[in-house]
N, C-alpha and C. Protein backbone atom coordinates (compact mmCIF):
# COMPACT_ATOMS: atom_id res chain seq x y z
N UNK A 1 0.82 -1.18 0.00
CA UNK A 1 0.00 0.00 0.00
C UNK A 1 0.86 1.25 0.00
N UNK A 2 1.81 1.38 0.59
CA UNK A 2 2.76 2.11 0.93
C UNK A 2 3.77 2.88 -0.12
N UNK A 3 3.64 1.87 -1.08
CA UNK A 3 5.21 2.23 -2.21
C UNK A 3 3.71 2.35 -3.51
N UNK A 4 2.12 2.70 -3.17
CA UNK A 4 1.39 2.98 -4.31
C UNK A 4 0.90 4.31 -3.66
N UNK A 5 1.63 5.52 -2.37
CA UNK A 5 1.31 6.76 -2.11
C UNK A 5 2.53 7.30 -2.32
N UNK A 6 3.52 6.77 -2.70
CA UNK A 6 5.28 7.66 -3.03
C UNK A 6 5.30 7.49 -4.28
N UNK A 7 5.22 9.18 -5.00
CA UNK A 7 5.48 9.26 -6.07
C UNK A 7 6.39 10.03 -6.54
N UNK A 8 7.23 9.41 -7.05
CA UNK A 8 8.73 9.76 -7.54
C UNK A 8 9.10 11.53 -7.98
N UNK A 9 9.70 12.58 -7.72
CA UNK A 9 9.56 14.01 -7.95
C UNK A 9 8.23 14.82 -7.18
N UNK A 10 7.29 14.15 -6.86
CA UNK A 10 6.20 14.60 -6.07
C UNK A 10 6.77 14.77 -4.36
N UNK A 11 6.80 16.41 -4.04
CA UNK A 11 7.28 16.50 -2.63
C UNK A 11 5.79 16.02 -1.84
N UNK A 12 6.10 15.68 -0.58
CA UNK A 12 5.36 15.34 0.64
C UNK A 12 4.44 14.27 0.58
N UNK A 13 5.14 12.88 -0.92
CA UNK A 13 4.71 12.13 -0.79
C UNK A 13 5.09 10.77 -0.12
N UNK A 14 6.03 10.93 0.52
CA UNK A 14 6.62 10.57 1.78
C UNK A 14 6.55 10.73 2.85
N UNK A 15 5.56 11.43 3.13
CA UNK A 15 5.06 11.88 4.62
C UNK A 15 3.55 11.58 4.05
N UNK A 16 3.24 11.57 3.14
CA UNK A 16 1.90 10.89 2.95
C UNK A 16 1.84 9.66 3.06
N UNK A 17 2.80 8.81 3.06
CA UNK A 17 3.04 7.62 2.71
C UNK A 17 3.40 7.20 4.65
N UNK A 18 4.16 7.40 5.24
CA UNK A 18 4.15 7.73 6.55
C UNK A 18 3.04 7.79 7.75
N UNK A 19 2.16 8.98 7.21
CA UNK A 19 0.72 9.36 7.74
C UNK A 19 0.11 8.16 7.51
N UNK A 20 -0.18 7.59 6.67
CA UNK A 20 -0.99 6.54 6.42
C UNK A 20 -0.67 4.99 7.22
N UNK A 21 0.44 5.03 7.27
CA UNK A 21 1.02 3.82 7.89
C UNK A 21 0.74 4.14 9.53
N UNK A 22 0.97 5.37 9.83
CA UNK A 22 0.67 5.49 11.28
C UNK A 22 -0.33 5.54 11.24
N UNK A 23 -1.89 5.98 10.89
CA UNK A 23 -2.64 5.77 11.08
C UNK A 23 -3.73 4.09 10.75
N UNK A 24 -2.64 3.85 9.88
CA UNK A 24 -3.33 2.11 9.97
C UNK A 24 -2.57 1.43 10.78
N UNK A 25 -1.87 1.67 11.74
CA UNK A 25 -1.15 1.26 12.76
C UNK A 25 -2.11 1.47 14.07
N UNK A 26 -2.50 2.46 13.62
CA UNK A 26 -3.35 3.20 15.15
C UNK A 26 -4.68 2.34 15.06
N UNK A 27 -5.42 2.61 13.97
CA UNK A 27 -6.64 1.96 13.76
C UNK A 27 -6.78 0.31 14.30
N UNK A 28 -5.62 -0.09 14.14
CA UNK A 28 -5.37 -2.01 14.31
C UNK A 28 -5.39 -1.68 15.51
N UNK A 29 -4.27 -1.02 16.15
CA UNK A 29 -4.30 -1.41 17.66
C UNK A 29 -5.44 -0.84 18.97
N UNK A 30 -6.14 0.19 18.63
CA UNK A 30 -7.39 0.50 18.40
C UNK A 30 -8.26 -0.52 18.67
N UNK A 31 -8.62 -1.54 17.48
CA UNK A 31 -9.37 -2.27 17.05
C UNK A 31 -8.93 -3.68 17.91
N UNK A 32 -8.05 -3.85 18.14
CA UNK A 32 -7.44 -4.93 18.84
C UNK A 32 -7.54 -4.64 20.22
N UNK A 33 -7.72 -3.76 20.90
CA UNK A 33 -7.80 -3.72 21.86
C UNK A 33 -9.32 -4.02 22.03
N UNK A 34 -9.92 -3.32 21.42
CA UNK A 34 -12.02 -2.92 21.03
C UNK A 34 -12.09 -4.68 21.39
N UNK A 35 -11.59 -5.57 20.71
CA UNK A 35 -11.86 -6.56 20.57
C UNK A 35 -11.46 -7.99 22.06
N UNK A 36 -10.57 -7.08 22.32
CA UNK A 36 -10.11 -7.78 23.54
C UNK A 36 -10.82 -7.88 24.67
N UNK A 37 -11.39 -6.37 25.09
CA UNK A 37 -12.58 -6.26 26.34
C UNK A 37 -13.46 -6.94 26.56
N UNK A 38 -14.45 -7.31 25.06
CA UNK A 38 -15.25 -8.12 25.42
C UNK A 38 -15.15 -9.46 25.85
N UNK A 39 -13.73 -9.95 24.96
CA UNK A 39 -13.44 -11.12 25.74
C UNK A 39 -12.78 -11.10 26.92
N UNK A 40 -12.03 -10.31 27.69
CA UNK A 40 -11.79 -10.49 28.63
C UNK A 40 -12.93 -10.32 29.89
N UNK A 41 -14.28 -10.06 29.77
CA UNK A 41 -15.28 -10.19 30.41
C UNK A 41 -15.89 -11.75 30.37
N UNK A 42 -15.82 -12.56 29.54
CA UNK A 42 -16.26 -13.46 29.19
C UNK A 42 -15.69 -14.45 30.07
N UNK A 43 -16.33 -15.30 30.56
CA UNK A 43 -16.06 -16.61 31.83
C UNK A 43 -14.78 -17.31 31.32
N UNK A 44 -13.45 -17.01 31.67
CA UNK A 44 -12.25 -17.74 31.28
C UNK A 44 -12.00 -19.28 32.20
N UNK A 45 -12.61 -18.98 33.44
CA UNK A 45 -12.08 -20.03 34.47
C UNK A 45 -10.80 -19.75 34.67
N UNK A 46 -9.93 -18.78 34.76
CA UNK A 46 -8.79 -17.82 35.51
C UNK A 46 -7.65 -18.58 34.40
N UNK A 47 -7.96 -19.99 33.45
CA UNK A 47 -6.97 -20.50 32.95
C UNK A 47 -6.72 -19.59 31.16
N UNK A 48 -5.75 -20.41 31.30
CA UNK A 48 -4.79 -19.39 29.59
C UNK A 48 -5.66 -19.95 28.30
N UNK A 49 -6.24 -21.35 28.20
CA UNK A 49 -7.02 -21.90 27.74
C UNK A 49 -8.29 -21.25 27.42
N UNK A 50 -8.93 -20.76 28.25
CA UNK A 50 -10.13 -20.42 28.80
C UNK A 50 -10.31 -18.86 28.21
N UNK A 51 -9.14 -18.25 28.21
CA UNK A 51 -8.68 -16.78 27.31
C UNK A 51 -9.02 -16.48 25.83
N UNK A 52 -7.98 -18.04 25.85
CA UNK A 52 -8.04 -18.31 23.86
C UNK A 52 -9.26 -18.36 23.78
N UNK A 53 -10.04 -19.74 24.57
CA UNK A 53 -11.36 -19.75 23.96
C UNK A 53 -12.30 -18.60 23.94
N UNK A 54 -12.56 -17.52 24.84
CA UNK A 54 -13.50 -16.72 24.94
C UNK A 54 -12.45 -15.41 23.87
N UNK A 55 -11.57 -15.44 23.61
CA UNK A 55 -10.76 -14.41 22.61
C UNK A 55 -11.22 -14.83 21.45
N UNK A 56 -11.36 -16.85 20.98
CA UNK A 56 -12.23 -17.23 19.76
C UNK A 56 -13.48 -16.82 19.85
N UNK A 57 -14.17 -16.99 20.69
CA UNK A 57 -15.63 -16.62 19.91
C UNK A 57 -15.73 -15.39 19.84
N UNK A 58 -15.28 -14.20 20.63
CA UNK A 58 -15.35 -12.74 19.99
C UNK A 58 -14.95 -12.62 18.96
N UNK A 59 -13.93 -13.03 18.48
CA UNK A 59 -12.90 -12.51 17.46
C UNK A 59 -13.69 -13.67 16.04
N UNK A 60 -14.23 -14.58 16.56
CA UNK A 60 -15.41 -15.46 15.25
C UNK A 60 -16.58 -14.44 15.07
N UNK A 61 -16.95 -13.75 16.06
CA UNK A 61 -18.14 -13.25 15.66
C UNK A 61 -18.07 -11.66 14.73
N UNK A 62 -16.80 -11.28 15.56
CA UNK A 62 -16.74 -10.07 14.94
C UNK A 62 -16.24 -10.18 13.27
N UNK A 63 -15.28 -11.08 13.28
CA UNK A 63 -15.15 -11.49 11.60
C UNK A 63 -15.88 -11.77 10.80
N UNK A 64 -17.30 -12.48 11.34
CA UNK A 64 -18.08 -12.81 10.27
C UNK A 64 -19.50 -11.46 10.65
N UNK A 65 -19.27 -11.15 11.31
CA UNK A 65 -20.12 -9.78 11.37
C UNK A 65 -19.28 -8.32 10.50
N UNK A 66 -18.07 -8.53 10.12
CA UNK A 66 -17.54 -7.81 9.97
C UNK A 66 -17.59 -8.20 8.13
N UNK A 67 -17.56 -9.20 7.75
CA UNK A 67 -17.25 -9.78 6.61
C UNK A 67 -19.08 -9.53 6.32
N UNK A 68 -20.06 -9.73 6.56
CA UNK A 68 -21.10 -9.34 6.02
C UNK A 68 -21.30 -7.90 6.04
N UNK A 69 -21.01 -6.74 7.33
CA UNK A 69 -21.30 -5.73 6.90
C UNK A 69 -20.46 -5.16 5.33
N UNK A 70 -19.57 -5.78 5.53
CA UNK A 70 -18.71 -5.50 4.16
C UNK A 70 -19.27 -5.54 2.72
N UNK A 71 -19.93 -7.09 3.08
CA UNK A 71 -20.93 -7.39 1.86
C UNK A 71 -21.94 -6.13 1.33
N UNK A 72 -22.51 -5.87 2.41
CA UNK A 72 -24.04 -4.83 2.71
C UNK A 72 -23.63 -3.62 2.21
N UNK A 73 -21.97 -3.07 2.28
CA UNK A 73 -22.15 -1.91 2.17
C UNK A 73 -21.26 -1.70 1.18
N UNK A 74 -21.27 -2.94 -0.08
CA UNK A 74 -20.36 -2.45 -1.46
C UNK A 74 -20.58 -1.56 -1.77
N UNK A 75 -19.58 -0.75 -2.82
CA UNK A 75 -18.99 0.43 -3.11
C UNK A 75 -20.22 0.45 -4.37
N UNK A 76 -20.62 1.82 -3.98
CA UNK A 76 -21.53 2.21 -5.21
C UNK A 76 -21.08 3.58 -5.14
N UNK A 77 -21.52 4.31 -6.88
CA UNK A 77 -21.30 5.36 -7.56
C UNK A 77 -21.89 6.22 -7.32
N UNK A 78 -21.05 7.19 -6.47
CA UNK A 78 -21.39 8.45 -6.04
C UNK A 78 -22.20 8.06 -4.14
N UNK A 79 -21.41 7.52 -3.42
CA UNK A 79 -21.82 6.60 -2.00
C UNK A 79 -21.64 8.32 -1.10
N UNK A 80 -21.94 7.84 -0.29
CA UNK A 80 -21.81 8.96 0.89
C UNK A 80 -20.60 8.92 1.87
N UNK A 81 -19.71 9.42 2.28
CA UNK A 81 -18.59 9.44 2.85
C UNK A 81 -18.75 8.15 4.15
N UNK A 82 -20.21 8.61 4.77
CA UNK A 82 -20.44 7.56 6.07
C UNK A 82 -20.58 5.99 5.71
N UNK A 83 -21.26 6.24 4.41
CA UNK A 83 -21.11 4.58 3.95
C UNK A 83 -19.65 3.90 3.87
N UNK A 84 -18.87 4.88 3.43
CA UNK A 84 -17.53 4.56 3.12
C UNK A 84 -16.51 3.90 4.35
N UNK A 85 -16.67 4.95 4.78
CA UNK A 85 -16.28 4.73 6.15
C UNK A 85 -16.64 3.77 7.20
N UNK A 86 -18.17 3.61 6.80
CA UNK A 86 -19.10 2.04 7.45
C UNK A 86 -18.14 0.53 7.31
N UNK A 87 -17.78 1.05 5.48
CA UNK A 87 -17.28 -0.16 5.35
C UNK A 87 -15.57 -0.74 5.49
N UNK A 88 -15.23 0.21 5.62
CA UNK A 88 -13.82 0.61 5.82
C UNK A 88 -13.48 -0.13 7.94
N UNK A 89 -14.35 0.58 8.13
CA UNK A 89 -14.63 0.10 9.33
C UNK A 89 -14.79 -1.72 9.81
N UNK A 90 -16.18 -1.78 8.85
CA UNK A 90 -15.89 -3.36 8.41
C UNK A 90 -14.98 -4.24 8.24
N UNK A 91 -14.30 -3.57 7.36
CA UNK A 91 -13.24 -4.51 6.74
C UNK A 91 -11.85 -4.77 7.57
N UNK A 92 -11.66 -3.54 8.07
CA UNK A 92 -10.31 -3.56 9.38
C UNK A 92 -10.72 -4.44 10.18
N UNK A 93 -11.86 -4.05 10.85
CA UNK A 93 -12.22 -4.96 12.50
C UNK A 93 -12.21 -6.40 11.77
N UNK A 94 -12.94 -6.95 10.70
CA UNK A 94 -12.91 -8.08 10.01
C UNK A 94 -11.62 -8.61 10.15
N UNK A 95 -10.83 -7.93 9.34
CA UNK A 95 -9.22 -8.48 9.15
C UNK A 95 -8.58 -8.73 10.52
N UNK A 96 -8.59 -7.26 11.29
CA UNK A 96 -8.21 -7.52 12.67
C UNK A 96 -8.66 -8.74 13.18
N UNK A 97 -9.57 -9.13 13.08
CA UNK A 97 -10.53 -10.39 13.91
C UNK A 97 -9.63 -11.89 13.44
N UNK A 98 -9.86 -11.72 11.90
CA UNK A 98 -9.14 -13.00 11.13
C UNK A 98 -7.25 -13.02 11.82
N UNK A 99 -6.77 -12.15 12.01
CA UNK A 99 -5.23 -12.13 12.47
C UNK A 99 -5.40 -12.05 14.05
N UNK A 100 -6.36 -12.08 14.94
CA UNK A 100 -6.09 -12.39 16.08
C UNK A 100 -6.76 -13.73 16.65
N UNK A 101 -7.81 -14.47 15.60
CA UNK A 101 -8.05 -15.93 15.52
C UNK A 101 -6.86 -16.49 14.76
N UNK A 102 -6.03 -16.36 14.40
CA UNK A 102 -4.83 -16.82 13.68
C UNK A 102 -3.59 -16.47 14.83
N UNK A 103 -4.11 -15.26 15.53
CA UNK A 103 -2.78 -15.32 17.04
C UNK A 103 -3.25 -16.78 18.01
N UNK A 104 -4.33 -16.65 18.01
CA UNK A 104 -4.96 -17.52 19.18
C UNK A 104 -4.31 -19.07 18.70
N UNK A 105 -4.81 -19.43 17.38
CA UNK A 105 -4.75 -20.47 17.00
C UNK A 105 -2.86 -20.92 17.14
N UNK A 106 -2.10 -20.00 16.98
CA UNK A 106 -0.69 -20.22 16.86
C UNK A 106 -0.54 -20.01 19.00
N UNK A 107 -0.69 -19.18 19.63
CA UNK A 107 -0.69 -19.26 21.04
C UNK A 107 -1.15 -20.78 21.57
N UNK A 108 -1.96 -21.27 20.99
CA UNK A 108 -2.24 -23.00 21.57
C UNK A 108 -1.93 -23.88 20.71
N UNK A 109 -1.12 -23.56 19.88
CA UNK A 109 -0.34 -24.81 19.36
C UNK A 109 1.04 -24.58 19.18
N UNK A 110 1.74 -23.38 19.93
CA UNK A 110 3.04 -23.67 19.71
C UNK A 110 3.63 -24.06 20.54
N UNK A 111 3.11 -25.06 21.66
CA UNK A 111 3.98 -25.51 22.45
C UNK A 111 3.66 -27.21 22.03
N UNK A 112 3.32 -27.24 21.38
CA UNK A 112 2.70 -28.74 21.14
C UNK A 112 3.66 -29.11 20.04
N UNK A 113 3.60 -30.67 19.77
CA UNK A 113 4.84 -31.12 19.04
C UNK A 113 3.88 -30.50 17.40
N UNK A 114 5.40 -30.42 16.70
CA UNK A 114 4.87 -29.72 15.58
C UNK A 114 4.70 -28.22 15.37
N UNK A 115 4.56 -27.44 16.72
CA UNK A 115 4.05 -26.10 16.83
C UNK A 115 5.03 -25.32 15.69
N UNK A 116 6.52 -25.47 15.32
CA UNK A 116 7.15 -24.56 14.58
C UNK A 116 5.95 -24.80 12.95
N UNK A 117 5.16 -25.91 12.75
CA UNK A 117 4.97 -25.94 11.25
C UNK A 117 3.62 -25.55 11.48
N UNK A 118 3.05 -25.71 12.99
CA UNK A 118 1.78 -25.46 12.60
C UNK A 118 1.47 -23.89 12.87
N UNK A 119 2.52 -23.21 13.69
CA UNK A 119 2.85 -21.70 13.42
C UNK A 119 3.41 -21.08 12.26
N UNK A 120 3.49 -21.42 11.40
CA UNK A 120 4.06 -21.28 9.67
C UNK A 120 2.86 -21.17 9.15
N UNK A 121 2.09 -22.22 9.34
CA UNK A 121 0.68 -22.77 8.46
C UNK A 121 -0.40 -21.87 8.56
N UNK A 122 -0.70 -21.36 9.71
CA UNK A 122 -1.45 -20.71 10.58
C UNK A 122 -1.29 -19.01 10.01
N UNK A 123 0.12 -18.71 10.12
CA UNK A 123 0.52 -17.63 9.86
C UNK A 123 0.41 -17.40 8.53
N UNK A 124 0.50 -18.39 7.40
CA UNK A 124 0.30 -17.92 6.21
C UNK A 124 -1.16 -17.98 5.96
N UNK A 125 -1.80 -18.99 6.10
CA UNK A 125 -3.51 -18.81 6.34
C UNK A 125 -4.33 -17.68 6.65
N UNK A 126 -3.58 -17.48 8.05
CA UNK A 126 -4.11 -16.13 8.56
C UNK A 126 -3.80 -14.92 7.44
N UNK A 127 -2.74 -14.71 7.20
CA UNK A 127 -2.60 -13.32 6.27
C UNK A 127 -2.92 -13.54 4.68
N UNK A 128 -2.92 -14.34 4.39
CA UNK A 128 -3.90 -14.75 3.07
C UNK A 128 -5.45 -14.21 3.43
N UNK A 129 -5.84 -14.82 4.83
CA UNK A 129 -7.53 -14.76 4.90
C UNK A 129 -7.55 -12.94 5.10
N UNK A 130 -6.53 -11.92 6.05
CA UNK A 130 -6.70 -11.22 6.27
C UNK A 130 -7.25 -10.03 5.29
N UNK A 131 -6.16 -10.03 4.28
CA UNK A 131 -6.24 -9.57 3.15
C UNK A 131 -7.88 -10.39 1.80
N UNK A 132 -8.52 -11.11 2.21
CA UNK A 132 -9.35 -11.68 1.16
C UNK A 132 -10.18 -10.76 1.28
C-alpha cells in the first residue's frame, strides 16, 4: 500500500506515505484492543485456555459480522462518505478479527509437538484470509 502513495519528484509524498502507515497502525491497535474487552469479560475459568477460547468466539463473531457488513455496504457510484467509512470500518475490525483468531490459534499450538509448522501454516492462512 505504501510504495502505491510515493510518487517519484512529487514533494510530501513521503510523509503521505508515513501518515498513512501510522494511522493504519493506530486503527489495528485501536481495534485490537475494542476486541479484547469483550473477551476479557467473558467466563475464562482464571486459565490461559479459557482466554483463547472466549478471545475465539469474539474474534469469530466479529469477523463474520464484519465480513457481512462488508458485503451490505459495497462500493456504489457516487456513495456517501459515512457509507464509506461504514465499510472501511468493516473490513479492518474483520481483518483484525481473522489475524487475532490466527494469534490464538498459533498461542495453543506452539507448544505442542509440531508447533514450529503449525505456526508457519497458521501464519500464512491467517494473512492470506486477512487480506481476502
Amino acid at each position: 500500500m505504501s510504495t502505491l502513495l510515493v510518487v517519484p519528484g512529487q514533494p510530501g509524498s513521503g510523509v503521505d506515505c508515513r501518515s498513512s502507515a501510522v494511522t493504519t497502525f493506530g486503527f489495528g491497535t485501536a481495534t485490537h484492543s475494542l476486541l479484547r474487552s469483550p473477551a476479557d469479560r467473558l467466563p475464562a475459568n482464571g486459565s490461559s485456555a479459557g482466554r483463547v477460547r472466549a478471545g475465539l468466539v469474539v474474534d469469530g463473531v466479529v469477523a463474520l459480522a464484519g465480513l457481512v457488513a462488508n458485503r451490505a455496504l459495497a462500493p456504489r457510484p457516487g456513495e456517501a462518505s459515512a457509507r464509506s467509512l461504514g465499510r472501511l470500518a468493516a473490513s479492518t475490525s474483520a481483518a483484525t478479527a481473522v489475524a487475532r483468531v490466527g494469534a490464538h490459534l498459533v498461542k495453543s499450538g506452539v507448544h505442542r509437538r509440531g508447533g514450529r509448522l503449525i505456526t508457519a501454516a497458521v501464519t500464512v492462512v491467517t494473512s492470506a484470509a486477512s487480506y481476502a
